[in-house]
C-alpha atoms as a PDB file:
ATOM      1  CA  UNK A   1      31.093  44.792-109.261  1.00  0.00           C
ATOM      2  CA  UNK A   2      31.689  42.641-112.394  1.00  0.00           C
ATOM      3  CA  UNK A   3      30.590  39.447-112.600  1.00  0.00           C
ATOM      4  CA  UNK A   4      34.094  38.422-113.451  1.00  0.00           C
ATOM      5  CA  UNK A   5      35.173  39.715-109.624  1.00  0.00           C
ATOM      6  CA  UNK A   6      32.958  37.332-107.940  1.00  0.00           C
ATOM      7  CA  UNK A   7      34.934  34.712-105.491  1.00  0.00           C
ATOM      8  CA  UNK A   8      33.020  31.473-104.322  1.00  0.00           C
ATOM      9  CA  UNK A   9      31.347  30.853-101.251  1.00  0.00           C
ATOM     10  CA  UNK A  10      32.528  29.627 -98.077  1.00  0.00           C
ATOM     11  CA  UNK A  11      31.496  25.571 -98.389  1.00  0.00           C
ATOM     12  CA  UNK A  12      28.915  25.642 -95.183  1.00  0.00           C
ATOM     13  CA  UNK A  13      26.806  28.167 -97.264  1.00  0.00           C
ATOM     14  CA  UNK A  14      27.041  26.012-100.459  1.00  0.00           C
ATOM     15  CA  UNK A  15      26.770  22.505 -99.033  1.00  0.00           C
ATOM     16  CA  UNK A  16      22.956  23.054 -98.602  1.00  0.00           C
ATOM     17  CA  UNK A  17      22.149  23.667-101.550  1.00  0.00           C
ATOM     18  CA  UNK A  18      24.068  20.844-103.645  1.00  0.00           C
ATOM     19  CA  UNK A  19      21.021  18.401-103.665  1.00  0.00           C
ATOM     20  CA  UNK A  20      19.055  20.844-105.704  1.00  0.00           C
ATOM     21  CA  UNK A  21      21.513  20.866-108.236  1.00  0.00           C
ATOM     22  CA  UNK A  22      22.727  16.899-109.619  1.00  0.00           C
ATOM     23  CA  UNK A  23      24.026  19.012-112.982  1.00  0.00           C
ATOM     24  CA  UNK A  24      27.845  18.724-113.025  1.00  0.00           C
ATOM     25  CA  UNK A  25      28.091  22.305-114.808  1.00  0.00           C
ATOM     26  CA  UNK A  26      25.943  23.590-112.258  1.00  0.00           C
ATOM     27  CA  UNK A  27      27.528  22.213-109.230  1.00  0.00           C
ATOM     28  CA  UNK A  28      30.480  24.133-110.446  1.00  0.00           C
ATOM     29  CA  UNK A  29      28.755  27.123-111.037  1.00  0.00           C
ATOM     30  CA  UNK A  30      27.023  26.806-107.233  1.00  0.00           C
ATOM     31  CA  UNK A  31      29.895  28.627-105.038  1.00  0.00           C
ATOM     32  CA  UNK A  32      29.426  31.562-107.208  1.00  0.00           C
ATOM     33  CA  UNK A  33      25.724  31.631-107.647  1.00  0.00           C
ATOM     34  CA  UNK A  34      25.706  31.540-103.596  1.00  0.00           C
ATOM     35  CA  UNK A  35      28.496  34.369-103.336  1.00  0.00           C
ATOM     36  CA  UNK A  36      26.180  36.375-106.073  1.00  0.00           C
ATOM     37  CA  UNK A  37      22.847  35.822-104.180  1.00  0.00           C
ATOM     38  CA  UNK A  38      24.316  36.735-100.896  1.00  0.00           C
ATOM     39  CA  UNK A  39      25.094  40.541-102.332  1.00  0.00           C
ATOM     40  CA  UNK A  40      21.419  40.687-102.410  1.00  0.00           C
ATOM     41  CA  UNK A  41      21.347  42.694-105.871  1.00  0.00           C
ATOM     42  CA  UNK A  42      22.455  42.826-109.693  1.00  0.00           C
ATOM     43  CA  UNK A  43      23.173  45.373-112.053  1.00  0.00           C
ATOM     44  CA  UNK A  44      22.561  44.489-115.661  1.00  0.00           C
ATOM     45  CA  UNK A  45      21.079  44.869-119.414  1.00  0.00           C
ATOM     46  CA  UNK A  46      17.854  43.029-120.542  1.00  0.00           C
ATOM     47  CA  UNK A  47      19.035  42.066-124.007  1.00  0.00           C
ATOM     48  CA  UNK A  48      16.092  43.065-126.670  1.00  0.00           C
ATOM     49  CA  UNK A  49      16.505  40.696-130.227  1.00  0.00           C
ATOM     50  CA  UNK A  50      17.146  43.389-132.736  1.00  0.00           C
ATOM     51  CA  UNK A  51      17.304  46.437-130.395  1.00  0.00           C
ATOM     52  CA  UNK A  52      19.347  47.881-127.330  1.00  0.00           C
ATOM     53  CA  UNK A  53      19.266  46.702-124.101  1.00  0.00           C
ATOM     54  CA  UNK A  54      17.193  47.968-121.376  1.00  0.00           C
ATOM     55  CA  UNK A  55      19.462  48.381-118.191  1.00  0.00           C
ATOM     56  CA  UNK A  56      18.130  46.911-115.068  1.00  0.00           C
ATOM     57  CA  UNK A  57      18.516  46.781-111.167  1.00  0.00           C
ATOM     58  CA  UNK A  58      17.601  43.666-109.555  1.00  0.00           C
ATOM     59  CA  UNK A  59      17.424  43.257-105.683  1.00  0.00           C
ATOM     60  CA  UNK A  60      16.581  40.186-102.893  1.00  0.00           C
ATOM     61  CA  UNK A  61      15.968  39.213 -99.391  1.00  0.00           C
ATOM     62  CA  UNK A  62      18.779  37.080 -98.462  1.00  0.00           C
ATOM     63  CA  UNK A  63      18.470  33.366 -96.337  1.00  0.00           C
ATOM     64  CA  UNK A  64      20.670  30.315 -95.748  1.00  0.00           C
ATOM     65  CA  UNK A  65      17.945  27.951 -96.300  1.00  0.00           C
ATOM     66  CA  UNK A  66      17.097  26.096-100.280  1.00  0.00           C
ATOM     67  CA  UNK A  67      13.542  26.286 -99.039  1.00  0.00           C
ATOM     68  CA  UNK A  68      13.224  29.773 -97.408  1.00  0.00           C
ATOM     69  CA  UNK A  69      11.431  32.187 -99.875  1.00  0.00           C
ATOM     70  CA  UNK A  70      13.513  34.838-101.702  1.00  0.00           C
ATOM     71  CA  UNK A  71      11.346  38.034-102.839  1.00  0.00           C
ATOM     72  CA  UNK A  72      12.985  39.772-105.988  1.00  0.00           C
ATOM     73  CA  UNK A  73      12.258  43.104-107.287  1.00  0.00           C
ATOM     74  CA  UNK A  74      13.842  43.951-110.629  1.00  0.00           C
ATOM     75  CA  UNK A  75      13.228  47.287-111.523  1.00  0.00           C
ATOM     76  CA  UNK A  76      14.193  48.280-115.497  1.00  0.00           C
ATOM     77  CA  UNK A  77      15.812  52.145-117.184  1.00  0.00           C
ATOM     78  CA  UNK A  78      15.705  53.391-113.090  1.00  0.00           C
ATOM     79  CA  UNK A  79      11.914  53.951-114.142  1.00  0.00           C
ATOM     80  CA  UNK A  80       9.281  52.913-110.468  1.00  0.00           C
ATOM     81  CA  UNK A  81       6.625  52.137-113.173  1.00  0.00           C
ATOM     82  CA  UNK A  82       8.543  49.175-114.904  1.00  0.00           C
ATOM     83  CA  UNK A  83       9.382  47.978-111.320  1.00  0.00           C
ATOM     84  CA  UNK A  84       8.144  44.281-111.129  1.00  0.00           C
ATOM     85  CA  UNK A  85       8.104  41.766-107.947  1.00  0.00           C
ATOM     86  CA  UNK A  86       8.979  37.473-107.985  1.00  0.00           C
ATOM     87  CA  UNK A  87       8.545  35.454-105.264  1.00  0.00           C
ATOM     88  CA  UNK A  88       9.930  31.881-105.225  1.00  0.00           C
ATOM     89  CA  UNK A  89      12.051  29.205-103.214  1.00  0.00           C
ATOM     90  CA  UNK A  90      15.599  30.268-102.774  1.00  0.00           C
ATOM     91  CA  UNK A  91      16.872  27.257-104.426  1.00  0.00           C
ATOM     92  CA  UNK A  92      15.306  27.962-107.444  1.00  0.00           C
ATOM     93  CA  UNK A  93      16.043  31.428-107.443  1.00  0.00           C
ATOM     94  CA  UNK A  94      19.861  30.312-107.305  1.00  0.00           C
ATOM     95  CA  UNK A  95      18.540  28.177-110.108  1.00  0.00           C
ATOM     96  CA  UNK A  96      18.591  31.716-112.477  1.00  0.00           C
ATOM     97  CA  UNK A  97      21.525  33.423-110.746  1.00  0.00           C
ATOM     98  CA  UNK A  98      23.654  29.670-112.439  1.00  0.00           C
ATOM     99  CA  UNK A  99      21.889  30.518-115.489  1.00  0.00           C
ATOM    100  CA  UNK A 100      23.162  34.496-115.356  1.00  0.00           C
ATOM    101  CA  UNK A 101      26.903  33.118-114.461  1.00  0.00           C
ATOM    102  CA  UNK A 102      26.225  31.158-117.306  1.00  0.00           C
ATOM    103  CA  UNK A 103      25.241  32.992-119.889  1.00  0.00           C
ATOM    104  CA  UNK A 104      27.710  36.526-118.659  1.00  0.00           C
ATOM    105  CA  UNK A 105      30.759  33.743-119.266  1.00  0.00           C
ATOM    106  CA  UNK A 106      28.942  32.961-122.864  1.00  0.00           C
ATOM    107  CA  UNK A 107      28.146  36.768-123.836  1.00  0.00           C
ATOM    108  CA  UNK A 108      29.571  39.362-121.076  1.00  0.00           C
ATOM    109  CA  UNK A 109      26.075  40.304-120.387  1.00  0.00           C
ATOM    110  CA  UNK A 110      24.124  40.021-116.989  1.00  0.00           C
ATOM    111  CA  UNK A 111      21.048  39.141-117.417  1.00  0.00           C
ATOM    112  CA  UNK A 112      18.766  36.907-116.493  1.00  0.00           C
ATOM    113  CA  UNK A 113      17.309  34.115-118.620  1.00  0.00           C
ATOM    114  CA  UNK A 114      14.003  34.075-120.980  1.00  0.00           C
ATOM    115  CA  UNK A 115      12.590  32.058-118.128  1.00  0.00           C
ATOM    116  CA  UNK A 116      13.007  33.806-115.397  1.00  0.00           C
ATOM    117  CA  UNK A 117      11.124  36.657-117.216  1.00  0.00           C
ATOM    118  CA  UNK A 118       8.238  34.395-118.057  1.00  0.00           C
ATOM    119  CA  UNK A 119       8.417  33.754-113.883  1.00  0.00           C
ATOM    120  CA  UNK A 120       8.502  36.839-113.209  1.00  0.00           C
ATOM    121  CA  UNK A 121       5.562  38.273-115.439  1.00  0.00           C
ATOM    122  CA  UNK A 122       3.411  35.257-114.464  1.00  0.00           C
ATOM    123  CA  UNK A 123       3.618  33.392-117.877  1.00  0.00           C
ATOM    124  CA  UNK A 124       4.725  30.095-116.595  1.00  0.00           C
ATOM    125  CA  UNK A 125       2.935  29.476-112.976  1.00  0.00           C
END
């Protein structure tokens, strides 16, 4: 599924998490960072300055609460060894999903942003 396909979420699953978000572009962006994070997974291309892309699988535990913990596991090239774990608040994990909306509308890629890889390899703690 494109990222383009993705319809909003229902408003009791998106109400809950508008507090965490006082950004107008954001709150716009919320309905379909909820819809996204409730498939649980996402298919895309790690973007490498000056070289190709590294395809990459990324799935989640999925909750209704901001402050539940989400558990990601991105795994990159279908390869178990570059296979690498995040765990973190929900709302801030919806946090990155805005940013991927974001940035597929900007470039057509998904793909997370440069901080949500520092996250997840333990560069900013």
């Amino acid at each position: 599924m494109s990222l383009d396909q993705l319809q909003p979420a229902a408003n009791q699953h998106v109400s809950v998490y508008v507090p965490y978000y006082p950004q107008p572009a954001k709150k716009t962006l919320l309905p379909f960072a909820i819809s996204l994070y409730q498939k649980g997974s996402l298919e895309g291309q790690r973007k490498i300055d000056g070289g190709e892309g590294i395809p990459f699988i990324a799935t989640w535990n999925v909750s209704n609460l901001p402050a539940d913990l989400t558990r990601c596991r991105i795994q990159f090239d279908g390869n178990s060894d570059l296979s690498y774990e995040l765990t973190l608040e929900n709302h801030r994990f919806v946090d990155f999903l805005i940013e991927v909306i974001m940035n597929f509308r900007r470039t057509r890629l998904s793909d997370f942003p440069k901080s949500f890889y520092r996250k997840l390899l333990g560069v900013d703690d």
